[in-house]
Every structure is written in structure tokens, then in C-alpha cells.
C-alpha atoms as a PDB file:
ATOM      1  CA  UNK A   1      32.074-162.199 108.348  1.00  0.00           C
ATOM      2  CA  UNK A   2      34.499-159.750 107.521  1.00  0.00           C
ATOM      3  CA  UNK A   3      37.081-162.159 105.805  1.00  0.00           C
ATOM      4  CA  UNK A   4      33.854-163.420 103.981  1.00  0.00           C
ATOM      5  CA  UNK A   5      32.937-160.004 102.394  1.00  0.00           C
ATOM      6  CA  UNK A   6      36.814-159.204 101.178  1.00  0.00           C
ATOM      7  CA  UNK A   7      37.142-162.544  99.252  1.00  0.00           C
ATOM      8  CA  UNK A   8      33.724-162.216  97.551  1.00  0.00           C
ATOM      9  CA  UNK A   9      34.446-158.347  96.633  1.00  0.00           C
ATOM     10  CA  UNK A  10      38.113-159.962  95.130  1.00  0.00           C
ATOM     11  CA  UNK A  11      35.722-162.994  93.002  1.00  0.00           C
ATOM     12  CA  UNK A  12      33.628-160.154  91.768  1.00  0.00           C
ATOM     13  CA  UNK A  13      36.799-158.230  90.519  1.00  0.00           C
ATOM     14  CA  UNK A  14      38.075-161.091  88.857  1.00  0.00           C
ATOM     15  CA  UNK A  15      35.447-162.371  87.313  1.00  0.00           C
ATOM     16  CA  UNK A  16      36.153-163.143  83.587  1.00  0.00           C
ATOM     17  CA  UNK A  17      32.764-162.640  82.183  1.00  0.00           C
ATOM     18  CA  UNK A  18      33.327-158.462  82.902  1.00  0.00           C
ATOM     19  CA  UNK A  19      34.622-157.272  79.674  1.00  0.00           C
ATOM     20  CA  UNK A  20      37.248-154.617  79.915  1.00  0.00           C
ATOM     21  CA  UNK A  21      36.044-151.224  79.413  1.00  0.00           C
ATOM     22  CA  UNK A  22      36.401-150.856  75.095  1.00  0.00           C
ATOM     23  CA  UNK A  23      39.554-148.150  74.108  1.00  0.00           C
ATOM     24  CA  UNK A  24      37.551-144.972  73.176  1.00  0.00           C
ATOM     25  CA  UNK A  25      38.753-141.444  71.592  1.00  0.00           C
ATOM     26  CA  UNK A  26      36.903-138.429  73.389  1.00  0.00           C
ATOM     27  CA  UNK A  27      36.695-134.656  71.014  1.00  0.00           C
ATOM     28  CA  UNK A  28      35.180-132.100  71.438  1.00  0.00           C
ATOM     29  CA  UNK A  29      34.065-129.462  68.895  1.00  0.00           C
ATOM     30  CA  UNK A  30      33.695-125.703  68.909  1.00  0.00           C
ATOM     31  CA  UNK A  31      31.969-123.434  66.378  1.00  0.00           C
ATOM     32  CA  UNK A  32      31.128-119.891  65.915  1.00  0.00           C
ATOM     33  CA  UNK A  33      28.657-119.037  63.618  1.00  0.00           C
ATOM     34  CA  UNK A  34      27.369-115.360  63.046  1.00  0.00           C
ATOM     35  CA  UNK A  35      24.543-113.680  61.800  1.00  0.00           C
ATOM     36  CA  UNK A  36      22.597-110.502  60.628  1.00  0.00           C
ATOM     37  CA  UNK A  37      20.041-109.366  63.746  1.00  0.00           C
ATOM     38  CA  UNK A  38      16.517-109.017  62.761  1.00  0.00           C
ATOM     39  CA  UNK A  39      15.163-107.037  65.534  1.00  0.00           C
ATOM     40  CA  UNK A  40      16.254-104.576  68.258  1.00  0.00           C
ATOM     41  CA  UNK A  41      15.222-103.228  71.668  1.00  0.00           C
ATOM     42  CA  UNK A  42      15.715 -99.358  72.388  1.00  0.00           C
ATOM     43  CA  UNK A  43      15.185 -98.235  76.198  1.00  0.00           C
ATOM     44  CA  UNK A  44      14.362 -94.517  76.704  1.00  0.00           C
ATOM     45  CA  UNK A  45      14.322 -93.339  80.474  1.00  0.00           C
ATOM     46  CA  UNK A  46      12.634 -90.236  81.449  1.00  0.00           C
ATOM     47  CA  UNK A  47      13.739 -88.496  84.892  1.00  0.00           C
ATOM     48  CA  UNK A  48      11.997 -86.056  86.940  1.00  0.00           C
ATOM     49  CA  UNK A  49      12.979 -84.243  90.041  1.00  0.00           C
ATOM     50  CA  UNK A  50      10.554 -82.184  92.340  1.00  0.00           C
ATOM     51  CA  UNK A  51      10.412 -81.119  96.413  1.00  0.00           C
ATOM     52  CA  UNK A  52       7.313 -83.078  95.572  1.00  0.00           C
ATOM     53  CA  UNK A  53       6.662 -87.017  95.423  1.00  0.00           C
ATOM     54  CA  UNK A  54       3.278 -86.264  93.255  1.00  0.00           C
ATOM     55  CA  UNK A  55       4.340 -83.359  90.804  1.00  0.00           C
ATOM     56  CA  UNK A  56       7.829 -85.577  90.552  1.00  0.00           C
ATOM     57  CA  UNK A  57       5.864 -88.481  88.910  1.00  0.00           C
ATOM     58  CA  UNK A  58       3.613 -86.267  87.410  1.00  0.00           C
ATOM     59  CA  UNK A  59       6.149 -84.592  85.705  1.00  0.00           C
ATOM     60  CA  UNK A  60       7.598 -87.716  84.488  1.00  0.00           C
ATOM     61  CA  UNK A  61       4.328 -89.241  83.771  1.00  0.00           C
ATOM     62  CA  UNK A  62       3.675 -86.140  81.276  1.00  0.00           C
ATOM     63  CA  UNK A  63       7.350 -86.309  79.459  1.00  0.00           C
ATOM     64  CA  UNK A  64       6.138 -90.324  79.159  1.00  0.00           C
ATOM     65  CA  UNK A  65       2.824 -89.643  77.222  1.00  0.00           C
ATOM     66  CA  UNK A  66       5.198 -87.091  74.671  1.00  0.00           C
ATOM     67  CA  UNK A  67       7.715 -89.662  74.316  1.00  0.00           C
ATOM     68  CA  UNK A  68       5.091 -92.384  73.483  1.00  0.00           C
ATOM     69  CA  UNK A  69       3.360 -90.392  71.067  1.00  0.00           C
ATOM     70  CA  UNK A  70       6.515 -89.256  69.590  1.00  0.00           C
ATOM     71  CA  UNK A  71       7.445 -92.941  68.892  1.00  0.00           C
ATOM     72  CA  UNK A  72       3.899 -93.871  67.731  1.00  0.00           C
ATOM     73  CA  UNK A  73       4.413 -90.927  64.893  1.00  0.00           C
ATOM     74  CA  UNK A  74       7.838 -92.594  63.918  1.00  0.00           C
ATOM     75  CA  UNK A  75       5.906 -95.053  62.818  1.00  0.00           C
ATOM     76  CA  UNK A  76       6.205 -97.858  65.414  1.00  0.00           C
ATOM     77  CA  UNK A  77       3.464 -99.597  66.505  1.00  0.00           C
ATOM     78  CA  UNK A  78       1.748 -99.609  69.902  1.00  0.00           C
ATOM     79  CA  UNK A  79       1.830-103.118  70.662  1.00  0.00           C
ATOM     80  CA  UNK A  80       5.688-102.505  70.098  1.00  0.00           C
ATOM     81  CA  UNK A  81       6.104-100.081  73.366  1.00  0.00           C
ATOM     82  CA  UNK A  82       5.856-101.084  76.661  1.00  0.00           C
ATOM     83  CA  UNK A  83       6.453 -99.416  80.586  1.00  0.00           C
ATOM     84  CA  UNK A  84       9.500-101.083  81.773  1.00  0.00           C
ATOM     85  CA  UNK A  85       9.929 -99.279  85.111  1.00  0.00           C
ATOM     86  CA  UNK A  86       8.671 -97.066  87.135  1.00  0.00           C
ATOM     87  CA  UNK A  87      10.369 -95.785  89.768  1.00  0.00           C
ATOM     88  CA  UNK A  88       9.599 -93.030  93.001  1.00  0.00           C
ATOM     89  CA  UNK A  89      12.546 -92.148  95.578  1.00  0.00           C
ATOM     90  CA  UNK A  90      13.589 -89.899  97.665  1.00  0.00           C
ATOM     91  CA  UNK A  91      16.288 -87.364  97.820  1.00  0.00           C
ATOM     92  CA  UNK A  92      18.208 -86.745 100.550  1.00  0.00           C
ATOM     93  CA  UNK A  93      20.337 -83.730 102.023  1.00  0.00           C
ATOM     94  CA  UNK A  94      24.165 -84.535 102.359  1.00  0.00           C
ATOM     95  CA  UNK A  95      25.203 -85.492 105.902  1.00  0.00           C
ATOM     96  CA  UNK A  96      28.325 -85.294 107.024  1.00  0.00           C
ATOM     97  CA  UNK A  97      30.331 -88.013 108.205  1.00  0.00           C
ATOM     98  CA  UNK A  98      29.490 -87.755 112.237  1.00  0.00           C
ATOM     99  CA  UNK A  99      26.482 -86.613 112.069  1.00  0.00           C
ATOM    100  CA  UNK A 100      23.796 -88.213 114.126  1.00  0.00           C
ATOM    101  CA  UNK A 101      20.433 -86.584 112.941  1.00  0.00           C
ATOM    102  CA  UNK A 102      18.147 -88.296 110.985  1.00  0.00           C
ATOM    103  CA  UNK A 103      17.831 -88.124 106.842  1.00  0.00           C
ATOM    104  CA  UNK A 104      16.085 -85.215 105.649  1.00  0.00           C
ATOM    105  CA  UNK A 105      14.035 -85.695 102.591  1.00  0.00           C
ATOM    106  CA  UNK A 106      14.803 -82.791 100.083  1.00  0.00           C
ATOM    107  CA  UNK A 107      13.491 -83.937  96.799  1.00  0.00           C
ATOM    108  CA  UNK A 108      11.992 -86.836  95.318  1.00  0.00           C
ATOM    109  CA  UNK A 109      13.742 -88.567  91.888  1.00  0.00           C
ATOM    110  CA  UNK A 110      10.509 -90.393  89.017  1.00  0.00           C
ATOM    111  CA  UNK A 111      11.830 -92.088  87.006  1.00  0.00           C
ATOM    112  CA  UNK A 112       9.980 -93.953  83.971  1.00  0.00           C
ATOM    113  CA  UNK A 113      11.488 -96.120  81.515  1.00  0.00           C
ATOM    114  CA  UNK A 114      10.107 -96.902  78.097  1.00  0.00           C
ATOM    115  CA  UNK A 115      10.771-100.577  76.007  1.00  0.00           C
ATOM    116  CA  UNK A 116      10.462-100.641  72.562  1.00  0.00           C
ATOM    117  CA  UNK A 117      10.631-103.398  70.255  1.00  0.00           C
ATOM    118  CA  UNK A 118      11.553-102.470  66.499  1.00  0.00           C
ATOM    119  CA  UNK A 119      11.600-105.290  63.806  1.00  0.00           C
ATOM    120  CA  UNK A 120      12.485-102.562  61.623  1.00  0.00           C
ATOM    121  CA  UNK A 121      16.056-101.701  62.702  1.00  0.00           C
ATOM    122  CA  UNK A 122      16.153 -98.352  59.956  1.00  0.00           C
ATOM    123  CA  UNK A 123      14.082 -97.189  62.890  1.00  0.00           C
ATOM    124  CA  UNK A 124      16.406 -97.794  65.810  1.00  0.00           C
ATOM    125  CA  UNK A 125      17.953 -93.990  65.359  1.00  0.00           C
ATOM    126  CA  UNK A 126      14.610 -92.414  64.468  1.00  0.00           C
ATOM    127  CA  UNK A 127      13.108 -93.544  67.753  1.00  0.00           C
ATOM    128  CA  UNK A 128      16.103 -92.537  69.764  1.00  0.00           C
ATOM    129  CA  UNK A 129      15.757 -89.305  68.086  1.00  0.00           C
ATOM    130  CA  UNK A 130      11.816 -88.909  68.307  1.00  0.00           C
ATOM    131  CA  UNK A 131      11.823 -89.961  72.163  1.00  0.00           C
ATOM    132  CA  UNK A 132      15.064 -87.415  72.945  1.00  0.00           C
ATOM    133  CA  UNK A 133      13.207 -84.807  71.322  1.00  0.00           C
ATOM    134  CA  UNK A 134       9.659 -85.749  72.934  1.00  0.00           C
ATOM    135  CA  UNK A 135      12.082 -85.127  76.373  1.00  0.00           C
ATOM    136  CA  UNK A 136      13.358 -88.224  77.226  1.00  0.00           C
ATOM    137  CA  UNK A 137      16.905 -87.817  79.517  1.00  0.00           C
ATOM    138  CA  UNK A 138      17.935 -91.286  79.417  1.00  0.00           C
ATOM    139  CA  UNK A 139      18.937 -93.865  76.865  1.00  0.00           C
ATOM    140  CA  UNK A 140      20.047 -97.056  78.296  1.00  0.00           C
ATOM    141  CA  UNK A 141      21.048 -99.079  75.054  1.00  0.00           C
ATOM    142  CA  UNK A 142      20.056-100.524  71.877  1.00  0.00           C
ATOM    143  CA  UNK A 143      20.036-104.440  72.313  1.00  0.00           C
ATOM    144  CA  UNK A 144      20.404-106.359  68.958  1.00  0.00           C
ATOM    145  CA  UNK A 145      18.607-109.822  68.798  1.00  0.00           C
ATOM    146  CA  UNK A 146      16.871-112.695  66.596  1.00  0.00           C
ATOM    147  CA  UNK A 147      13.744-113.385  66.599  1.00  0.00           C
ATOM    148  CA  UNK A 148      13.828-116.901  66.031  1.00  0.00           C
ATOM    149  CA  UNK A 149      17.306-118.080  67.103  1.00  0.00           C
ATOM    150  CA  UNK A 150      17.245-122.134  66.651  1.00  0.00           C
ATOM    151  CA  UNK A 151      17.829-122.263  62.926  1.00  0.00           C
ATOM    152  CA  UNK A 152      21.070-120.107  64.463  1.00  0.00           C
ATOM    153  CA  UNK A 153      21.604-122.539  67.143  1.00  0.00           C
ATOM    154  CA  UNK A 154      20.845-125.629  64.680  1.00  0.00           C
ATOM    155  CA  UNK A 155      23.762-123.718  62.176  1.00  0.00           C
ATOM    156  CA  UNK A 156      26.297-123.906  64.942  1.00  0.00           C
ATOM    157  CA  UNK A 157      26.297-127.538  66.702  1.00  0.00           C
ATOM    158  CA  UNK A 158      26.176-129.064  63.107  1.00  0.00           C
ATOM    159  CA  UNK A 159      29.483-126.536  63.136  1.00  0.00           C
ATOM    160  CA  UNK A 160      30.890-127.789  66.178  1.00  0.00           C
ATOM    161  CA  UNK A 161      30.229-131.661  65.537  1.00  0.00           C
ATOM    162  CA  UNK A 162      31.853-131.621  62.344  1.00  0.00           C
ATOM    163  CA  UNK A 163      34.863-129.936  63.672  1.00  0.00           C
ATOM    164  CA  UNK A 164      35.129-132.700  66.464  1.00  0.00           C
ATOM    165  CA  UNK A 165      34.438-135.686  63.859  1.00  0.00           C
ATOM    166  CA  UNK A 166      37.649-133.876  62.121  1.00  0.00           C
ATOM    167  CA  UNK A 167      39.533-133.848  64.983  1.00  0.00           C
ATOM    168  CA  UNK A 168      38.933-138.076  65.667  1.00  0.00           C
ATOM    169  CA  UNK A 169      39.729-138.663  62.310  1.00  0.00           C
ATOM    170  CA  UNK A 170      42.883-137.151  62.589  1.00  0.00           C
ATOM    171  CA  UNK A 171      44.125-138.484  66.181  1.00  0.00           C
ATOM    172  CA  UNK A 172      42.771-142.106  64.903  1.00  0.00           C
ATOM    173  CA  UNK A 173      45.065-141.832  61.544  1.00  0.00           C
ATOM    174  CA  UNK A 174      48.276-140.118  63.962  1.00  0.00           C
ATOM    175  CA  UNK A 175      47.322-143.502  66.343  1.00  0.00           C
ATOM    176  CA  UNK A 176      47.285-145.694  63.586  1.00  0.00           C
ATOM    177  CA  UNK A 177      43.689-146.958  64.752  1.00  0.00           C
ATOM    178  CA  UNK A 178      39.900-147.345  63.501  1.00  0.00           C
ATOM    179  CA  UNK A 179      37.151-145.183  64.262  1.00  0.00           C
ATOM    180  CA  UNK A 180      34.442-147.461  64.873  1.00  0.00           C
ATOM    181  CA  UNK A 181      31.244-145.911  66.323  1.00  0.00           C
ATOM    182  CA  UNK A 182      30.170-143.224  68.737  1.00  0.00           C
ATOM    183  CA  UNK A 183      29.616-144.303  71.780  1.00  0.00           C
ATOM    184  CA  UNK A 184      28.452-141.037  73.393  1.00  0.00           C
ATOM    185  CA  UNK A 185      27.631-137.339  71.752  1.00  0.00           C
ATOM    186  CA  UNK A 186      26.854-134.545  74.047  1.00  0.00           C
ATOM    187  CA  UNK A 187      26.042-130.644  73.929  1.00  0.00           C
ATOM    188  CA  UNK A 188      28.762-128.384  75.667  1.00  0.00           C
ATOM    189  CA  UNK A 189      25.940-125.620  75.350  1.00  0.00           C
ATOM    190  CA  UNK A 190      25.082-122.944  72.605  1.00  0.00           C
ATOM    191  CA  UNK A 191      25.725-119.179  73.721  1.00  0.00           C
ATOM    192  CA  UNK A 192      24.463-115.974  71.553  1.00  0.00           C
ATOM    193  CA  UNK A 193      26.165-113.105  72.313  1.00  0.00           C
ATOM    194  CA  UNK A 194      24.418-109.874  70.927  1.00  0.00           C
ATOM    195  CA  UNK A 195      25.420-106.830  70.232  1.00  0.00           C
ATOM    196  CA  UNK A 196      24.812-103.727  72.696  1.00  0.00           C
ATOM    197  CA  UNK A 197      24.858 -99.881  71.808  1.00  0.00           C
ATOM    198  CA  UNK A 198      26.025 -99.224  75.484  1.00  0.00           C
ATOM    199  CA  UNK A 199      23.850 -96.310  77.131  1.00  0.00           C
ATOM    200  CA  UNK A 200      24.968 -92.914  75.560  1.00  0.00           C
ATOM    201  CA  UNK A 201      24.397 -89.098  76.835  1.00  0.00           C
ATOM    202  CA  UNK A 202      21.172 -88.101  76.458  1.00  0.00           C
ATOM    203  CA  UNK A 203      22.887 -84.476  75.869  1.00  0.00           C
ATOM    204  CA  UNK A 204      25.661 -85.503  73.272  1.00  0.00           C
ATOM    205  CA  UNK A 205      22.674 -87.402  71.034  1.00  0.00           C
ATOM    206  CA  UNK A 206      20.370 -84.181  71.247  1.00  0.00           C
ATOM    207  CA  UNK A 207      22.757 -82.563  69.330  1.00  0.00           C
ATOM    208  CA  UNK A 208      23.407 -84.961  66.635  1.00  0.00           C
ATOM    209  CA  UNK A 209      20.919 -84.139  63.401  1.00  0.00           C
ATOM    210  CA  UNK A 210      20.490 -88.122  63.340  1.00  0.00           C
ATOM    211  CA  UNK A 211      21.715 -90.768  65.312  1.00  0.00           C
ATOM    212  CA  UNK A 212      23.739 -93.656  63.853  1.00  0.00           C
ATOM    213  CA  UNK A 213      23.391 -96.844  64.907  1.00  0.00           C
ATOM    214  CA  UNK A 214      24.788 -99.967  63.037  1.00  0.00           C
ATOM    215  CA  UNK A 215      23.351-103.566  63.575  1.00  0.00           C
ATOM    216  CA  UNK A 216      26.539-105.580  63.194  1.00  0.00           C
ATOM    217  CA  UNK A 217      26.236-109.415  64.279  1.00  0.00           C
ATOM    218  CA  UNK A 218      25.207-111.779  66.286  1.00  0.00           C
ATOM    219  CA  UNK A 219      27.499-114.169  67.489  1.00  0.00           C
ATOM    220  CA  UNK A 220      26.667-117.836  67.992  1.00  0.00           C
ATOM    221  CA  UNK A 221      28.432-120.554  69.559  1.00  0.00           C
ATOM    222  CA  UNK A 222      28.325-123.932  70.420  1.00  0.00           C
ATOM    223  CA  UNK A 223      30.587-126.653  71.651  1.00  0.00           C
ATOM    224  CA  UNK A 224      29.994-130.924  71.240  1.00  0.00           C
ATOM    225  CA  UNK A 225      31.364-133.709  72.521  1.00  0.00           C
ATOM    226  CA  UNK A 226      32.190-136.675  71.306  1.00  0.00           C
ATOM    227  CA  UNK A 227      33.038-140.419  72.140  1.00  0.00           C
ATOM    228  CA  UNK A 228      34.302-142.984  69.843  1.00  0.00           C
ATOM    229  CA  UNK A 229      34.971-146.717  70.441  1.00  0.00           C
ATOM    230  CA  UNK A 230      38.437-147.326  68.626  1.00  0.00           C
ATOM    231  CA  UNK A 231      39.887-150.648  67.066  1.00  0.00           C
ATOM    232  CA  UNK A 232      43.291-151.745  66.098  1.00  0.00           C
ATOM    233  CA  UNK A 233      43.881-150.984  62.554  1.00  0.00           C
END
């Protein structure tokens, strides 16, 4: 039975109506396209401290409602503005190393953090400004984004396939061969990297008369690959 399997596995190797695999070229194609950002998200963090858990968050709560309003008069609109977080926690005393007691409570940290969306980016450093002066501690970044990406996207594989239909042509001509169809295209994957104000101190900005913020670009990339069948020229 054994001998029986081994000498039909070597018929089905040799058989001569298996065509050979057909002599392909494989690219690939990378492309980087950028463009101008049409919106931007600004976080503004309030926090709080107080030896008490309610007057903590209603501290913060308070500070919120200013920086809201604040934002509203800047001339962004409510829909725009959203809670992110909300946050309650303790504060404990330092313990040293060996001790054994258990933590003691001191104070208690609220923290709220405000979202807002600005299609408008000549707005981006009037907010920051209207929410540090409404009492806002905490600015966590400026995130730069598109609204509608895919025409972006669309931009960047044509990119990257045209660079890797460049490249075939060129290896087929060095090879002294035809390119005669594609036999397989695939998407690498499309990445946008945007641009980030990194978080800033609260106390530095407070000082500035306005605060400058410039867009810059998106970056968008995309990669393609590509299979040709090749011929003999």
C-alpha cells in the first residue's frame, strides 16, 4: 500500500498536462503624497485638587462650565465641544520604603478634559487662548486631520502603482524581456500620518498675547504590489 501511494504521488509529478508555473516580474510601489489639513482637534484639561472628593470635582466641574462658555464666545459651535474624560482619584501621603501601614488618603485629584473640533483652523490658537484664560491647566495637543481622507488615499496608490509599473518596465528592458499582463495587484496599505502640536505648559502659553499654531501637512502613504507574467522578447 505504501509502495502504491509513492509511485502514484511520482505519476502526478510528472504528469505532462501541468504547465510549468509562467516566468513573472514582482514590484512593488511606494508613494507619499501630502496635503493641506482641513480640520483640527484641541484638548483642554482642567485639574482640581481638594482634601475633598466632592468640592475636588466641583471645583473642576465649575472651571469646565467657564472654559465651555469661553470657547462658545470664540465663536465655535456647541455641537463642536464635547467631555472627553472625567476623572476622580485619590491622593495619597508618601510612604516610605518599609513601611507597613496602610495608604492614607490626603487629597483627591478631578480632572476634566474638554474635545473640540474646529473646521476653522484660524481658531485653533483662539480656543487655546479662550479656554487657558477661562482656567483651563492642561493642554494636551492640537491634532491636525482631514475630513474626508479617500480622495487622499485614492491620490497616493495611483502614486504608488505608477511608480511600480516604472519599475517593471525598467527590469523587463535591463532583462531583455516582455511585459505581458498582470497577473496579481495588491495593496501594501495606505498610512496618514498627521501632524501633532505635542502638549505644551499651560503656564508658558498664559503668557503668550496669542498662541501660534501652524497647520503644516498631512502626510499620506501608500505602497502596491505588483505581478507581471513575462515573455521572451
Amino acid at each position: 500500500m505504501h509502495t502504491l501511494s509513492i509511485a502514484l504521488f511520482v505519476m502526478f509529478l510528472q504528469r505532462p498536462d501541468v504547465p510549468p508555473s509562467p516566468p513573472v516580474i514582482v514590484v512593488s510601489g511606494t508613494a507619499q503624497v501630502f496635503v493641506a489639513p482641513d480640520q483640527a482637534t484641541v484638548r483642554l484639561g482642567i485639574v482640581r485638587q481638594s482634601a475633598n472628593a466632592q468640592a475636588a470635582q466641583e471645583q473642576a466641574n465649575a472651571v469646565a462650565q467657564e472654559i465651555l462658555s469661553a470657547i462658545v464666545k470664540a465663536g465655535v459651535m456647541p455641537s463642536l465641544i464635547q467631555t472627553m474624560r472625567l476623572v476622580l482619584s485619590p491622593v495619597y501621603a508618601p510612604r516610605s520604603p518599609d513601611s507597613r501601614d496602610a495608604p492614607r488618603i490626603v487629597a483627591y485629584n478631578a480632572t476634566n478634559t474638554v474635545s473640540v473640533r474646529l473646521e476653522n483652523l484660524s481658531l485653533v490658537g483662539p480656543v487655546i487662548d479662550a479656554g487657558l484664560k477661562a482656567g483651563a491647566n492642561q493642554l494636551e495637543g492640537v491634532q491636525f486631520g482631514l475630513r474626508n481622507d479617500l480622495p487622499s488615499r485614492q491620490q497616493a496608490l495611483k502614486a504608488a502603482v505608477e511608480e511600480a509599473r516604472s519599475k517593471a518596465t525598467t527590469m523587463a528592458d535591463a532583462l531583455r524581456v516582455n511585459l505581458v499582463e498582470i497577473l496579481e495587484a495588491s495593496e501594501g496599505g495606505v498610512s496618514i500620518f498627521t501632524d501633532r502640536v505635542e502638549p505644551l505648559a499651560a503656564r508658558t502659553l498664559a503668557l503668550s498675547a496669542e498662541t501660534p499654531v501652524s497647520p503644516g501637512q498631512i502626510q499620506v502613504n501608500a505602497n502596491v504590489i505588483l505581478r507581471y507574467r513575462i515573455s521572451p522578447k
